[in-house]
C-alpha atoms as a PDB file:
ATOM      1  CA  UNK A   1     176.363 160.554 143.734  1.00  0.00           C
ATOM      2  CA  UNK A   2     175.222 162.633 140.794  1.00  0.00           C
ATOM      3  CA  UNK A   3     174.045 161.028 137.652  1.00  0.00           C
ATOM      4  CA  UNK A   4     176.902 162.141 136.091  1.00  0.00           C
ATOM      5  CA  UNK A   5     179.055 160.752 138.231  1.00  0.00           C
ATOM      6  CA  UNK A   6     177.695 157.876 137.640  1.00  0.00           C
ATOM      7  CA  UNK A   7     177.599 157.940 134.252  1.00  0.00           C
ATOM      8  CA  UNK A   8     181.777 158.288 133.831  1.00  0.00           C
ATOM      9  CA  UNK A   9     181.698 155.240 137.257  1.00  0.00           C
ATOM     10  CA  UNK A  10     180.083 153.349 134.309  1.00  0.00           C
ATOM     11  CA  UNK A  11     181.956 153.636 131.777  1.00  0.00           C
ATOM     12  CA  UNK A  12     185.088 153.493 133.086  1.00  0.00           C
ATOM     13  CA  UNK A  13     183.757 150.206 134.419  1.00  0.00           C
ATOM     14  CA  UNK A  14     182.561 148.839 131.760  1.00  0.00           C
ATOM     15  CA  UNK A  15     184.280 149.948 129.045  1.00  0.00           C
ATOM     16  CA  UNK A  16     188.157 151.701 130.078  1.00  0.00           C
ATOM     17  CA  UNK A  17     189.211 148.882 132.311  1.00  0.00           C
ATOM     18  CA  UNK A  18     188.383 146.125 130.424  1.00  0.00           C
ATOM     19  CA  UNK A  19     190.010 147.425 127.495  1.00  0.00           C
ATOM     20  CA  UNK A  20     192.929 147.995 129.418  1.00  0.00           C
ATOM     21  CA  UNK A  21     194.438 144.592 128.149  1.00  0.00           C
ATOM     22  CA  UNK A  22     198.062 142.777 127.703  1.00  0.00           C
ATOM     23  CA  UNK A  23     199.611 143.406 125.642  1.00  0.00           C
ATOM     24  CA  UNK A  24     199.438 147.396 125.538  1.00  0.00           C
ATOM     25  CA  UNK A  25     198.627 148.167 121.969  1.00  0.00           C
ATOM     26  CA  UNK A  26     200.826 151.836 121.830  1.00  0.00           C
ATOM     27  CA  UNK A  27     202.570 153.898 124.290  1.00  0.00           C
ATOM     28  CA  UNK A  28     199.555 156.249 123.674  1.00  0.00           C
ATOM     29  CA  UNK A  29     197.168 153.783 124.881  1.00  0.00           C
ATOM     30  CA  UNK A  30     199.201 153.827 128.273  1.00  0.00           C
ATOM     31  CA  UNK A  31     198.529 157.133 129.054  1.00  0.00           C
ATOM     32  CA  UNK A  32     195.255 155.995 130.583  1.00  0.00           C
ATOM     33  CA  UNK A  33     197.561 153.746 133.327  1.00  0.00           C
ATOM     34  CA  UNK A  34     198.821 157.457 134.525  1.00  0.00           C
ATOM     35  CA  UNK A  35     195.424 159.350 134.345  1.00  0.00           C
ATOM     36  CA  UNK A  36     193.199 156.678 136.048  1.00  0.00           C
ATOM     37  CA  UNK A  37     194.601 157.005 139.308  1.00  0.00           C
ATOM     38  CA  UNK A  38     193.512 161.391 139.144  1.00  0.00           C
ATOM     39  CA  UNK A  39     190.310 160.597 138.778  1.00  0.00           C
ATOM     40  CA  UNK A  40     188.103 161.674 141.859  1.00  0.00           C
ATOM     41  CA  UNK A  41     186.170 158.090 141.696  1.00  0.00           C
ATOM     42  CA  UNK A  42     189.616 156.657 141.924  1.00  0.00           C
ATOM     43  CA  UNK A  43     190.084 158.139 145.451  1.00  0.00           C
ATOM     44  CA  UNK A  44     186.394 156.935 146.795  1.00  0.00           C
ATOM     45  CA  UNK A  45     187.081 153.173 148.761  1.00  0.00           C
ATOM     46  CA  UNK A  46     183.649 152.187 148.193  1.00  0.00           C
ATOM     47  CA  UNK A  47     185.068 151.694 144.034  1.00  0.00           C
ATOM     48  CA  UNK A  48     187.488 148.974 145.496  1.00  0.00           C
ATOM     49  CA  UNK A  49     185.970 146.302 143.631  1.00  0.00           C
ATOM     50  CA  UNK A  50     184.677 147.956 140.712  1.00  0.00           C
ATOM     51  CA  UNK A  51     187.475 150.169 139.801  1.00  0.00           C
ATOM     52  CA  UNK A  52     190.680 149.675 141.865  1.00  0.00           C
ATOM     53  CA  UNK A  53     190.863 145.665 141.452  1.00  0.00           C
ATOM     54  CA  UNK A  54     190.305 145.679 137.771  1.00  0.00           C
ATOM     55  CA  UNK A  55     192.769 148.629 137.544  1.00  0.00           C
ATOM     56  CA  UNK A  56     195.185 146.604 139.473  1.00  0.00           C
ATOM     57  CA  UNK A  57     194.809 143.589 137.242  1.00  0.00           C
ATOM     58  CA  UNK A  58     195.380 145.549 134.302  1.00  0.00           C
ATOM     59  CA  UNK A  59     198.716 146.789 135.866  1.00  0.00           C
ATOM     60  CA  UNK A  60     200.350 143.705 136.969  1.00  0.00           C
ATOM     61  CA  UNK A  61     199.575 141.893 133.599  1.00  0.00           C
ATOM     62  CA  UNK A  62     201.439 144.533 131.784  1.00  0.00           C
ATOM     63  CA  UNK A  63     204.248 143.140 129.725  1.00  0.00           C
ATOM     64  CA  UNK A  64     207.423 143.997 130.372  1.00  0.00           C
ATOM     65  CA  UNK A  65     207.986 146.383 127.638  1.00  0.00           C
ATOM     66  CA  UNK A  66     204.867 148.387 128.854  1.00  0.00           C
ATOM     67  CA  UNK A  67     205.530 148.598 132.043  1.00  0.00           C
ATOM     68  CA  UNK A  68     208.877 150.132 131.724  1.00  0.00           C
ATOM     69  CA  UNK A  69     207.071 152.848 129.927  1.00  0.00           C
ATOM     70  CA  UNK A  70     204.998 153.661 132.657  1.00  0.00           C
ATOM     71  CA  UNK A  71     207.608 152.816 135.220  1.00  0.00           C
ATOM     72  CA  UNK A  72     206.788 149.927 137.155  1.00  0.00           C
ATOM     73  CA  UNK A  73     209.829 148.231 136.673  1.00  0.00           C
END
């Protein structure tokens, strides 16, 4: 993986999913619920732990105002 890559692996890691917290702050702020899942690293299994779980944590703790946003509900 190219040290770029790695770089934006990082920080979404690090910083973009754990800010991903209940409750949503803005409808804005949810926009990175529908963009996360386009991201190449998104599609690579080997992120299941890194990326996927804590991106799945921060989806089913969604209130239920923010989720019908995005349209979970």
């Amino acid at each position: 993986m190219s040290s770029v890559l790695c770089q934006i692996e990082g920080c979404i890691e690090r910083a973009l999913l754990p800010s991903l917290k209940a409750p949503v702050p803005d409808v804005e702020a949810l926009r990175a619920f529908l963009i996360i899942p386009f991201i190449p690293l998104f599609n690579d299994p080997t992120n299941y732990a890194t990326i996927h779980s804590q991106y799945g944590n921060a989806l089913l703790n969604m209130d239920a105002k923010a989720s019908k946003v995005i349209g979970k509900s």
